[in-house]
C-alpha atoms as a PDB file:
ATOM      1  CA  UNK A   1     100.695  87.423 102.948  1.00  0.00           C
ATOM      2  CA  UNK A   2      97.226  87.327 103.379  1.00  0.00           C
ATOM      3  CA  UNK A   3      94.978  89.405 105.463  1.00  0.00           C
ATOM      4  CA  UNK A   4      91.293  90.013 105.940  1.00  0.00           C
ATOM      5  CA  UNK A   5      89.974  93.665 105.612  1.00  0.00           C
ATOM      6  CA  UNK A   6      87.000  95.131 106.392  1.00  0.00           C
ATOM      7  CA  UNK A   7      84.589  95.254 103.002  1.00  0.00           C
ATOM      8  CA  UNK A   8      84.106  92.715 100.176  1.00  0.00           C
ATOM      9  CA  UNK A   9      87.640  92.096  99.659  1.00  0.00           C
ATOM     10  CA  UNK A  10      91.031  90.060 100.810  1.00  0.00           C
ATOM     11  CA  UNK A  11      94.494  91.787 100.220  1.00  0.00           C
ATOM     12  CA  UNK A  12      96.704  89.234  99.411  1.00  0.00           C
ATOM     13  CA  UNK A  13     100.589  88.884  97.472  1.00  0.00           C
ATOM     14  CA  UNK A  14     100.112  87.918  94.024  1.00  0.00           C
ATOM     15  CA  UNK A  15     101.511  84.281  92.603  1.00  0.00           C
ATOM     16  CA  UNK A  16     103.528  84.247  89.757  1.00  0.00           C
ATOM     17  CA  UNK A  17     101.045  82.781  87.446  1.00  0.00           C
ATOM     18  CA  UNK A  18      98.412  85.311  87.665  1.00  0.00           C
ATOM     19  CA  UNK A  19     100.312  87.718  84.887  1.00  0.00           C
ATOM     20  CA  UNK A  20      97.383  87.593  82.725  1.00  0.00           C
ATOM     21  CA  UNK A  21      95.411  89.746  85.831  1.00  0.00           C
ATOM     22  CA  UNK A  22      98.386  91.671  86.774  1.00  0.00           C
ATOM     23  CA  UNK A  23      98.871  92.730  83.073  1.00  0.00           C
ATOM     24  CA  UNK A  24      94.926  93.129  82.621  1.00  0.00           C
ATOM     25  CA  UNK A  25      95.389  95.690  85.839  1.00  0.00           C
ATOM     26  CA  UNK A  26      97.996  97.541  84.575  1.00  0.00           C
ATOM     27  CA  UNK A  27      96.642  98.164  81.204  1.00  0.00           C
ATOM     28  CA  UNK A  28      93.177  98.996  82.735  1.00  0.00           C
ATOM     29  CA  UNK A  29      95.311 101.555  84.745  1.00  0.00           C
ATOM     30  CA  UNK A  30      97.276 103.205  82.237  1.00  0.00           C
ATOM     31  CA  UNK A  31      93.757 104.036  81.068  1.00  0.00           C
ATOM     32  CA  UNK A  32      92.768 105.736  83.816  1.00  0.00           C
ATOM     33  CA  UNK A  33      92.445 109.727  83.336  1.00  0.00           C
ATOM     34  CA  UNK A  34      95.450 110.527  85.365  1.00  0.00           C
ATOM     35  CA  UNK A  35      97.602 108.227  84.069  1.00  0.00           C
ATOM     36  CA  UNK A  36      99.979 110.314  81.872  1.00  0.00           C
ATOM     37  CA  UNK A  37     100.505 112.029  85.883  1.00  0.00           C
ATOM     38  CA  UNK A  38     100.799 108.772  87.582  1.00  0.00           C
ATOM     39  CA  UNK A  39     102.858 106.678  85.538  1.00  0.00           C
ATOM     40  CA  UNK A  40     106.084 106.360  83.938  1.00  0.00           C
ATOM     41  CA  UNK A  41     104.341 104.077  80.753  1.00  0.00           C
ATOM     42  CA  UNK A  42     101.937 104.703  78.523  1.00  0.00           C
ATOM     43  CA  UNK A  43      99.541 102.102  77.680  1.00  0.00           C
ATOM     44  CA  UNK A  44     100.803 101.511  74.085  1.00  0.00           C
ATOM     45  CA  UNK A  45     103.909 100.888  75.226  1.00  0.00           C
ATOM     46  CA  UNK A  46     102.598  98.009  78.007  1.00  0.00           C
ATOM     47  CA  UNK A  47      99.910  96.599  75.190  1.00  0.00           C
ATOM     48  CA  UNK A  48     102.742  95.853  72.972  1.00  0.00           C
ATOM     49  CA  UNK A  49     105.301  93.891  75.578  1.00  0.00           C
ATOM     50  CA  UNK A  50     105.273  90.044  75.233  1.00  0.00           C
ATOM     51  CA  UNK A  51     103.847  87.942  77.483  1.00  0.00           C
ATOM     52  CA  UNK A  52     107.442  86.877  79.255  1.00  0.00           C
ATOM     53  CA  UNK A  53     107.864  90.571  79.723  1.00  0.00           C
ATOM     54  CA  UNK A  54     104.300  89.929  82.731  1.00  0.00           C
ATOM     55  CA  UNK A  55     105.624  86.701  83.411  1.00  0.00           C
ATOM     56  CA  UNK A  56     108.762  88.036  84.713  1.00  0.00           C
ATOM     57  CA  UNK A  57     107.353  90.766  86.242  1.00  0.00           C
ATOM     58  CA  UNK A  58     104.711  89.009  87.998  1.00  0.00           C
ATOM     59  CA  UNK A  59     107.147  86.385  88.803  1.00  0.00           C
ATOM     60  CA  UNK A  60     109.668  88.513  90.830  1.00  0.00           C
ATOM     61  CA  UNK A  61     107.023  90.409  92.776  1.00  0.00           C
ATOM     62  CA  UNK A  62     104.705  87.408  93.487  1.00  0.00           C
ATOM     63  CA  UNK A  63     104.692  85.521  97.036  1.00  0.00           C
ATOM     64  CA  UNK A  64     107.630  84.617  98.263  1.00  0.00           C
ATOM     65  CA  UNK A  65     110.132  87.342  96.013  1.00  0.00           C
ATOM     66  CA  UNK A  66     112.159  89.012  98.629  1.00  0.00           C
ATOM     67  CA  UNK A  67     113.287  92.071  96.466  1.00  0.00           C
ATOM     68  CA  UNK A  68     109.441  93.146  95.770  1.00  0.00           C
ATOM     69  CA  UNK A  69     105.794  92.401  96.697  1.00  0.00           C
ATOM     70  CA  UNK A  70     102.675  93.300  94.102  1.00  0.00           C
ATOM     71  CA  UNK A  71     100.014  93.329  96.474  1.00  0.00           C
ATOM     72  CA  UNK A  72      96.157  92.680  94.888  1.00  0.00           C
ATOM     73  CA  UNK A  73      93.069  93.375  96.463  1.00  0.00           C
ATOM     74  CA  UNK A  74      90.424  90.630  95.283  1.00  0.00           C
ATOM     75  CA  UNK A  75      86.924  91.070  95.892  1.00  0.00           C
ATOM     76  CA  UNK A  76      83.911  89.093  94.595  1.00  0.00           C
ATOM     77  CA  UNK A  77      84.419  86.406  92.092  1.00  0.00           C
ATOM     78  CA  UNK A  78      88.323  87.075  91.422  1.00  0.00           C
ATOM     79  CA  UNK A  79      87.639  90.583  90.600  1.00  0.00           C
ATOM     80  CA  UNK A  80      90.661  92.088  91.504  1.00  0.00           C
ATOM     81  CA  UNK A  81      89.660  96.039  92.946  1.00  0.00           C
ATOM     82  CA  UNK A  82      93.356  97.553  93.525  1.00  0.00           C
ATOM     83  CA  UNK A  83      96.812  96.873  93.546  1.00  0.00           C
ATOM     84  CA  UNK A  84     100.407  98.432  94.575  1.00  0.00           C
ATOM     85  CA  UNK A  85     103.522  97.086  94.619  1.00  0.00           C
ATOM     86  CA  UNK A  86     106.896  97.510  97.146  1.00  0.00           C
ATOM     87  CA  UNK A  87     110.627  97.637  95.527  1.00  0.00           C
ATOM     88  CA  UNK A  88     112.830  96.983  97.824  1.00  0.00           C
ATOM     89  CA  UNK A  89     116.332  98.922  97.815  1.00  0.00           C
ATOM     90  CA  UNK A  90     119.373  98.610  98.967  1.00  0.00           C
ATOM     91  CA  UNK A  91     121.655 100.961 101.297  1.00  0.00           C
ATOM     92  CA  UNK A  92     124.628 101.604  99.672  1.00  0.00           C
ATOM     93  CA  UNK A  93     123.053 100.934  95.606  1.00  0.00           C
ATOM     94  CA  UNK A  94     121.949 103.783  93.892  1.00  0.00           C
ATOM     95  CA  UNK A  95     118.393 104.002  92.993  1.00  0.00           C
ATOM     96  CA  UNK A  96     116.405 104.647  89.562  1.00  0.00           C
ATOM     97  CA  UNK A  97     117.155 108.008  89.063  1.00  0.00           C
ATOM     98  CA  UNK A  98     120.262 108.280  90.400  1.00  0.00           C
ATOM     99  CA  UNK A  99     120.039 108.937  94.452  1.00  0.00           C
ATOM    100  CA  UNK A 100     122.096 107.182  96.950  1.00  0.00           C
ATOM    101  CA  UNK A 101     120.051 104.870  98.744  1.00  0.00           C
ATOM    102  CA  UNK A 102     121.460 105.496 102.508  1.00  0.00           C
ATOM    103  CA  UNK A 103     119.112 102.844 104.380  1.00  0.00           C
ATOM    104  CA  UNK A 104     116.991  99.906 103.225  1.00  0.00           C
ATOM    105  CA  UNK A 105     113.876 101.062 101.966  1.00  0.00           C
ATOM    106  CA  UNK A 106     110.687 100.421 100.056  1.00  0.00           C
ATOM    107  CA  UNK A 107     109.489 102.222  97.391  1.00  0.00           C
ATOM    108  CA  UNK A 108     106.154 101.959  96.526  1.00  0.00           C
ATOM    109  CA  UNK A 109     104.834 102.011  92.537  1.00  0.00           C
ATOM    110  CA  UNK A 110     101.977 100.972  90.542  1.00  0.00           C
ATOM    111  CA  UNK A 111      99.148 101.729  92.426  1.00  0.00           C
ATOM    112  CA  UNK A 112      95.739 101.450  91.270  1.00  0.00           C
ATOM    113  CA  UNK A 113      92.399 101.228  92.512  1.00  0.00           C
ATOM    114  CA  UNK A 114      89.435 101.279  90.528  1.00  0.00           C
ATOM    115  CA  UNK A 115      87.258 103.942  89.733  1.00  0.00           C
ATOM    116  CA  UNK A 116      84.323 102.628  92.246  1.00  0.00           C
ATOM    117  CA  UNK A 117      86.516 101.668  95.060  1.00  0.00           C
ATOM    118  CA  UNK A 118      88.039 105.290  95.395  1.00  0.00           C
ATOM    119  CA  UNK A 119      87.232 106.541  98.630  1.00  0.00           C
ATOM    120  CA  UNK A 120      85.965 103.610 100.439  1.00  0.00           C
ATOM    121  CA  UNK A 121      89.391 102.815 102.418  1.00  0.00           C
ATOM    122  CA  UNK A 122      91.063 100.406 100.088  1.00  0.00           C
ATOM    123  CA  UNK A 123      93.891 102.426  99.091  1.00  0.00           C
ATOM    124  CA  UNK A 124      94.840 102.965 102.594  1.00  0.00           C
ATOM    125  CA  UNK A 125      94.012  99.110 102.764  1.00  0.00           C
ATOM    126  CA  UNK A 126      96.465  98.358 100.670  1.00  0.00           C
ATOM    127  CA  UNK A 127      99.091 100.743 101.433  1.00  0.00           C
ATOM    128  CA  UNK A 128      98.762  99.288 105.090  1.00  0.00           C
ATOM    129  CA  UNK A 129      99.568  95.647 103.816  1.00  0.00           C
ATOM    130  CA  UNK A 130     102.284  97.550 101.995  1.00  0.00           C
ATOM    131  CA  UNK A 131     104.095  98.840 105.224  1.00  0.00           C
ATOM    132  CA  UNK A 132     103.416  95.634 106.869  1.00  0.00           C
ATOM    133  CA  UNK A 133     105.234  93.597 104.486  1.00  0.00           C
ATOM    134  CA  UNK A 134     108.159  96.194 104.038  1.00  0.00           C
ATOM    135  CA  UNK A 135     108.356  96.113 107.970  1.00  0.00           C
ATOM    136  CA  UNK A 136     108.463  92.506 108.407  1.00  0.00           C
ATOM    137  CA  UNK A 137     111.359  92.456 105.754  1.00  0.00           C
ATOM    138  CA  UNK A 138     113.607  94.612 107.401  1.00  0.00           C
ATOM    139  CA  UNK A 139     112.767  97.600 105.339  1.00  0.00           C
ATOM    140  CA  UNK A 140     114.205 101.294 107.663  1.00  0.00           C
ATOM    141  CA  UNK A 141     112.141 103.507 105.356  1.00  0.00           C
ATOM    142  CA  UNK A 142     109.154 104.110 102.812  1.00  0.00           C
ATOM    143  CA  UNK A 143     108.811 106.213 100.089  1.00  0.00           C
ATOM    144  CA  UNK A 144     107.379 107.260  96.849  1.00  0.00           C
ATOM    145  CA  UNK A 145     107.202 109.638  94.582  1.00  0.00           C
ATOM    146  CA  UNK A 146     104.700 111.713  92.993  1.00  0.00           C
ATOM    147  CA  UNK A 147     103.567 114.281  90.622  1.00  0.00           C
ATOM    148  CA  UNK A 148     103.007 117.773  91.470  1.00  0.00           C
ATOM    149  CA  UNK A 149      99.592 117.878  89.485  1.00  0.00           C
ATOM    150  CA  UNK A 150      98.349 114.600  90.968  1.00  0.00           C
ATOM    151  CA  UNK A 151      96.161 115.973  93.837  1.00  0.00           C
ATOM    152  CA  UNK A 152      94.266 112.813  94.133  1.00  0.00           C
ATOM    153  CA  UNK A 153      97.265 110.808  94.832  1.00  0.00           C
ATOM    154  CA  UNK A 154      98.628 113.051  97.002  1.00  0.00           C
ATOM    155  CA  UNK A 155      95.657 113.023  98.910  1.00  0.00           C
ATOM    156  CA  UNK A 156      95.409 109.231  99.778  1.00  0.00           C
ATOM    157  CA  UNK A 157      99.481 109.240 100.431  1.00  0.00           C
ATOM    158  CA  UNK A 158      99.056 111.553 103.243  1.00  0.00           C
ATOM    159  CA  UNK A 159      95.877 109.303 104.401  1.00  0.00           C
ATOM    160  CA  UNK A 160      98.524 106.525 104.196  1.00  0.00           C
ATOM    161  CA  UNK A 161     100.848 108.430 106.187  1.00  0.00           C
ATOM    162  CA  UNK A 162     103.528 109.529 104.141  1.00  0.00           C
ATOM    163  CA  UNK A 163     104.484 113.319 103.910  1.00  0.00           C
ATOM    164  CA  UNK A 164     106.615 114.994 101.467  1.00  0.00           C
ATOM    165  CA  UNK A 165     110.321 114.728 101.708  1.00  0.00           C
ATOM    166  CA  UNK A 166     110.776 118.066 100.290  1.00  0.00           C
ATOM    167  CA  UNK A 167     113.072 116.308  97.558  1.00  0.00           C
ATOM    168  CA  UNK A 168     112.220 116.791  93.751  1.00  0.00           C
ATOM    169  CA  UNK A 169     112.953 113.718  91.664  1.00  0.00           C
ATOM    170  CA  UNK A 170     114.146 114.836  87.989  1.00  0.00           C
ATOM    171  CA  UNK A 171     111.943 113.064  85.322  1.00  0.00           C
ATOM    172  CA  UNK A 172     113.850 112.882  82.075  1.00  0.00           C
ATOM    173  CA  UNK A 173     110.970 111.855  79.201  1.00  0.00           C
ATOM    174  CA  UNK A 174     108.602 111.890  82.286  1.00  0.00           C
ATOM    175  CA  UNK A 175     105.040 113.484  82.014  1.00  0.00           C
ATOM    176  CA  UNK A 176     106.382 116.798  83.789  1.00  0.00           C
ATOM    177  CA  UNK A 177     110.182 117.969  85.105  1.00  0.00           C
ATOM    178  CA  UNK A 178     110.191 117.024  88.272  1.00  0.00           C
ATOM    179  CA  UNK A 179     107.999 114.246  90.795  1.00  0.00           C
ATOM    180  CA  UNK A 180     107.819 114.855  94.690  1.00  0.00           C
ATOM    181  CA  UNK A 181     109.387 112.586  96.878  1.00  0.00           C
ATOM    182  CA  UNK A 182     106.820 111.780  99.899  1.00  0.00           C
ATOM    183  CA  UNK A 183     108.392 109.308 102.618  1.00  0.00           C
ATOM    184  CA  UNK A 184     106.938 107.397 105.844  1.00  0.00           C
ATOM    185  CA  UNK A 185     109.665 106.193 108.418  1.00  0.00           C
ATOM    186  CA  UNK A 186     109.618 103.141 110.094  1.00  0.00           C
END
């Protein structure tokens, strides 16, 4: 997928051998100030994985992976600005922490955008590209979830679309009790 967006940037699927940006990303994110809100890793833990653990994980979310998309927005020279990614799960399977998963959905995790491109419409960018791939791969439903604390995130979910659920997600060794379930149907 590749699409054209207003602004200095192209939001595009990752390939599988970009993992040295996709892990660059992530540990620039987990040092972001919200990050013990928005993440279920700390940065010392991600620093520390070998570099088959990104491999992998860039692999099976890169163009082309039907069971997840990591979605990069790249601006001038390479410089990649944001990023999000779309798990796709099964009806009938049962889902991280433990819910039936009734209908196929998406779940979207990992999103980051950088400090300076807050506020100018790339998150909703990317969360757009998001829906559109989840749509075109027969996904019924969207969600994600999010912590009570994380205003900011909230904020741009509801620009996205999505609403709370009014389900709380249990967070065992998580950064609080409890995340908020926020959902966008198809």
């Amino acid at each position: 997928m590749s699409a054209s967006v207003p602004g200095d940037y192209v939001i595009r699927s990752i390939r599988a051998d970009e993992w040295p940006a996709v892990k660059e990303l992530r540990l620039r994110a987990l040092r972001d100030p919200v990050a013990h809100l928005a993440y279920l890793e700390t940065y010392d833990d991600a620093v520390a994985r070998p570099d088959s653990f990104w491999q992998e994980r860039a692999a099976g979310s890169a163009e082309g992976a039907s069971g997840a998309q990591q979605l990069v927005a790249e601006g001038p020279g390479g410089l990649w600005l944001g990023t999000l990614t779309v798990l796709v799960e099964e009806a009938g399977t049962t889902d991280w922490a433990g819910f039936a998963v009734e209908r196929r959905q998406g779940h979207v995790v990992g999103v980051f955008v950088r400090s300076e491109w807050r506020g100018s419409g790339l998150t909703k960018a990317l969360f757009d590209a998001g829906l559109e791939w989840a749509w075109a791969n027969g996904v019924e439903r969207m969600r994600l979830i999010v912590h009570p604390d994380n205003v900011r995130a909230q904020g741009a979910y509801r620009k996205a679309g999505f609403a709370p659920s009014g389900r709380t997600v249990p967070l065992v060794g998580g950064p609080g009790d409890y995340e908020l379930e926020y959902v966008l149907e198809r």
